[in-house]
C-alpha atoms as a PDB file:
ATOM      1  CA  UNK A   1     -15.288   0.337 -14.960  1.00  0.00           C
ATOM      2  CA  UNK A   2     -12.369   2.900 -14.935  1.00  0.00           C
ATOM      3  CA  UNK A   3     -14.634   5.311 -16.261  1.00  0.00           C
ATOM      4  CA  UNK A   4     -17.472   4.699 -13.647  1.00  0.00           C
ATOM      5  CA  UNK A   5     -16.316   3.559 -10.325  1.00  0.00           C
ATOM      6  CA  UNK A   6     -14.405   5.209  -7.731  1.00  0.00           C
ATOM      7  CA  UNK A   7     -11.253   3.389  -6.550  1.00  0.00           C
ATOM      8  CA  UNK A   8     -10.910   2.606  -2.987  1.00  0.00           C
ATOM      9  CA  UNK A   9      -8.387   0.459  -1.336  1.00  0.00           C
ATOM     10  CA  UNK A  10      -9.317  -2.547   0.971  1.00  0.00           C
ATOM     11  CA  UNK A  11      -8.473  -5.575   2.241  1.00  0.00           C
ATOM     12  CA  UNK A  12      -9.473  -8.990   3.121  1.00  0.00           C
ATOM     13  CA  UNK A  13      -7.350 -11.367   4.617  1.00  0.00           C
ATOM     14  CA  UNK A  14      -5.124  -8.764   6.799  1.00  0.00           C
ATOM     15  CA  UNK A  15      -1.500  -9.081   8.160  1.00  0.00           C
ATOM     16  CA  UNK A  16      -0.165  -6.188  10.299  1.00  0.00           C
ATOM     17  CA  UNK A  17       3.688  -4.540   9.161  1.00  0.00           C
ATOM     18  CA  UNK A  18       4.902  -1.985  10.962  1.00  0.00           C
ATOM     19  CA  UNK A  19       6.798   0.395   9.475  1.00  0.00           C
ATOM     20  CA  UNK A  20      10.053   1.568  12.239  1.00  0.00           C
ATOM     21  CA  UNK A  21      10.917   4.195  11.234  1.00  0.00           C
ATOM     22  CA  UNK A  22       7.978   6.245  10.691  1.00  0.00           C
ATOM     23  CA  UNK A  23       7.064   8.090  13.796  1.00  0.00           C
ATOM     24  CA  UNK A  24       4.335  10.304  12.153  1.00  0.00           C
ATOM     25  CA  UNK A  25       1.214  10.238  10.434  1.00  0.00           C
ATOM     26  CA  UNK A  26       1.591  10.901   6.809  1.00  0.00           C
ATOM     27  CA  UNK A  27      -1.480  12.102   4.525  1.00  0.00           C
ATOM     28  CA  UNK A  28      -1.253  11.012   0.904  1.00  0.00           C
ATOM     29  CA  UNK A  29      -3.948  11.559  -1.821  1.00  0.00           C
ATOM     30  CA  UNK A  30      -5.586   9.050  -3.631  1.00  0.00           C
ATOM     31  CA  UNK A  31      -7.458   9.147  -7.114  1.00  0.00           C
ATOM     32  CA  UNK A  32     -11.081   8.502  -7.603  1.00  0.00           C
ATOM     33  CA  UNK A  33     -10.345   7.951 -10.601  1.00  0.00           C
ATOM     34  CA  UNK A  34      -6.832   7.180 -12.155  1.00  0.00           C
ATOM     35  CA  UNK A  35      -7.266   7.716 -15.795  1.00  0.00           C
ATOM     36  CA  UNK A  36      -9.230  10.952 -14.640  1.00  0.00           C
ATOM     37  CA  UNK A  37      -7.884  12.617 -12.458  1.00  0.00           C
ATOM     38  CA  UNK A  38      -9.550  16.145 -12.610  1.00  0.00           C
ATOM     39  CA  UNK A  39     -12.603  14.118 -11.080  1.00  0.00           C
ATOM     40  CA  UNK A  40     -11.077  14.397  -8.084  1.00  0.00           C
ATOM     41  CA  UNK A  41      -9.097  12.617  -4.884  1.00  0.00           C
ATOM     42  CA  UNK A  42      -9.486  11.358  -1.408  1.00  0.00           C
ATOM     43  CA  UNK A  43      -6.780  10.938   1.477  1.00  0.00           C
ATOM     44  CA  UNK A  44      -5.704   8.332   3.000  1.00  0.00           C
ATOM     45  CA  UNK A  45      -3.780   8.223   6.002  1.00  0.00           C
ATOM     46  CA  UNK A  46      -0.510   6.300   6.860  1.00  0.00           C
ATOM     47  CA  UNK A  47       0.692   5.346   9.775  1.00  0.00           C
ATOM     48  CA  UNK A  48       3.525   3.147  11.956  1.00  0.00           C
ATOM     49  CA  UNK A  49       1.118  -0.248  11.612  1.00  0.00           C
ATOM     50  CA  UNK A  50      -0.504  -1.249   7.952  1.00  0.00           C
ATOM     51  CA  UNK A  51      -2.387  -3.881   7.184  1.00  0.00           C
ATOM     52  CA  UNK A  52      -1.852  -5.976   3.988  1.00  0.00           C
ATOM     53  CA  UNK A  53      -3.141  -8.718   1.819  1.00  0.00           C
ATOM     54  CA  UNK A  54      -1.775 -11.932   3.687  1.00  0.00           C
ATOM     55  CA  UNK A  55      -0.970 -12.997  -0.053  1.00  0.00           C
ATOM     56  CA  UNK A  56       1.495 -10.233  -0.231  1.00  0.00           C
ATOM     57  CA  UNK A  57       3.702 -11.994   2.596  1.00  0.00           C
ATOM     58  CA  UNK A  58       6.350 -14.093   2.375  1.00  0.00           C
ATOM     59  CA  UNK A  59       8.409 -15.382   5.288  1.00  0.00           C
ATOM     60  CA  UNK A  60      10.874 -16.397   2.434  1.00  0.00           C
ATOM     61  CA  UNK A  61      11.582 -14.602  -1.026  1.00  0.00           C
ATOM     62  CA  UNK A  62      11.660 -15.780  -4.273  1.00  0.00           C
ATOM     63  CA  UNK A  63      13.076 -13.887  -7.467  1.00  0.00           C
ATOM     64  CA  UNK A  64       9.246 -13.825  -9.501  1.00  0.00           C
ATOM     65  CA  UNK A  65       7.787 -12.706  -6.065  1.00  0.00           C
ATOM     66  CA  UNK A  66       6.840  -9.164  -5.682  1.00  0.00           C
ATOM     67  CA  UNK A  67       5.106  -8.454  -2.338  1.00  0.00           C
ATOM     68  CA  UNK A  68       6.477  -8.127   1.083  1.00  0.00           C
ATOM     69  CA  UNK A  69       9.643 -10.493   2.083  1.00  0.00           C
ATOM     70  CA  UNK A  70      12.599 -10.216   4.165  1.00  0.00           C
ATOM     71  CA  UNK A  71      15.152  -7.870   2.685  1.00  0.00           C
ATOM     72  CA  UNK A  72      12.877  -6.754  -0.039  1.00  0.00           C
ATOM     73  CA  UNK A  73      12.083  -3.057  -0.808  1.00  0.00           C
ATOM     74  CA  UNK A  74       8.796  -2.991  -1.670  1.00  0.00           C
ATOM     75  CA  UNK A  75       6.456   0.110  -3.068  1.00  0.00           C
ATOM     76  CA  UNK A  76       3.578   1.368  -0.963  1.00  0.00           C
ATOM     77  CA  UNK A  77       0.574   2.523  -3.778  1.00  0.00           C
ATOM     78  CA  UNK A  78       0.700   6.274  -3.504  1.00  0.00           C
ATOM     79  CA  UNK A  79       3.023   6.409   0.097  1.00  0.00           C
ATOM     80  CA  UNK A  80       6.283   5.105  -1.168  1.00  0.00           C
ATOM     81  CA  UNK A  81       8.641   2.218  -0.604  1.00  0.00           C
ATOM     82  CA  UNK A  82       9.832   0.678   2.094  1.00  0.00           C
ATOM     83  CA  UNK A  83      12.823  -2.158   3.227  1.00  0.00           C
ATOM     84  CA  UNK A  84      11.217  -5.085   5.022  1.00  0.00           C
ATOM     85  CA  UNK A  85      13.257  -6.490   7.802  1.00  0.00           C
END
């Protein structure tokens, strides 16, 4: 399917994050297609309040968990990474 179908991003069982100290909205480009990319991008726009997979939360960490927890610093596909507090 990498060869065939766009990527997009989604998601179905939301939790808002804010992130504090963004006070902007940041444009960041996205590939159709990963392994290709001279077929292209799209943008997708970032702002203070995401929304996440609720499996990607944690009120409390654990060392094999990799999503969002207190204290972690966790990497936003194609924005960056953040600290959660």
């Amino acid at each position: 399917m990498d060869l065939t179908a766009p990527r997009r991003l989604s998601v179905i069982d939301p939790v808002k994050l804010t992130i504090t100290n963004l006070d902007k909205v940041v444009k960041v480009s996205a590939c159709h297609f990963p392994k290709n990319q001279e077929k292209g991008s799209y943008e997708l726009t970032v702002s203070k309040n995401i929304w996440v997979e609720r499996d990607d939360v944690r009120e409390t960490d654990s060392a094999e968990f990799f999503g969002f927890a207190p204290g972690k610093i966790v990497g936003l596909k194609y924005f960056g990474v953040v600290k959660v507090t």
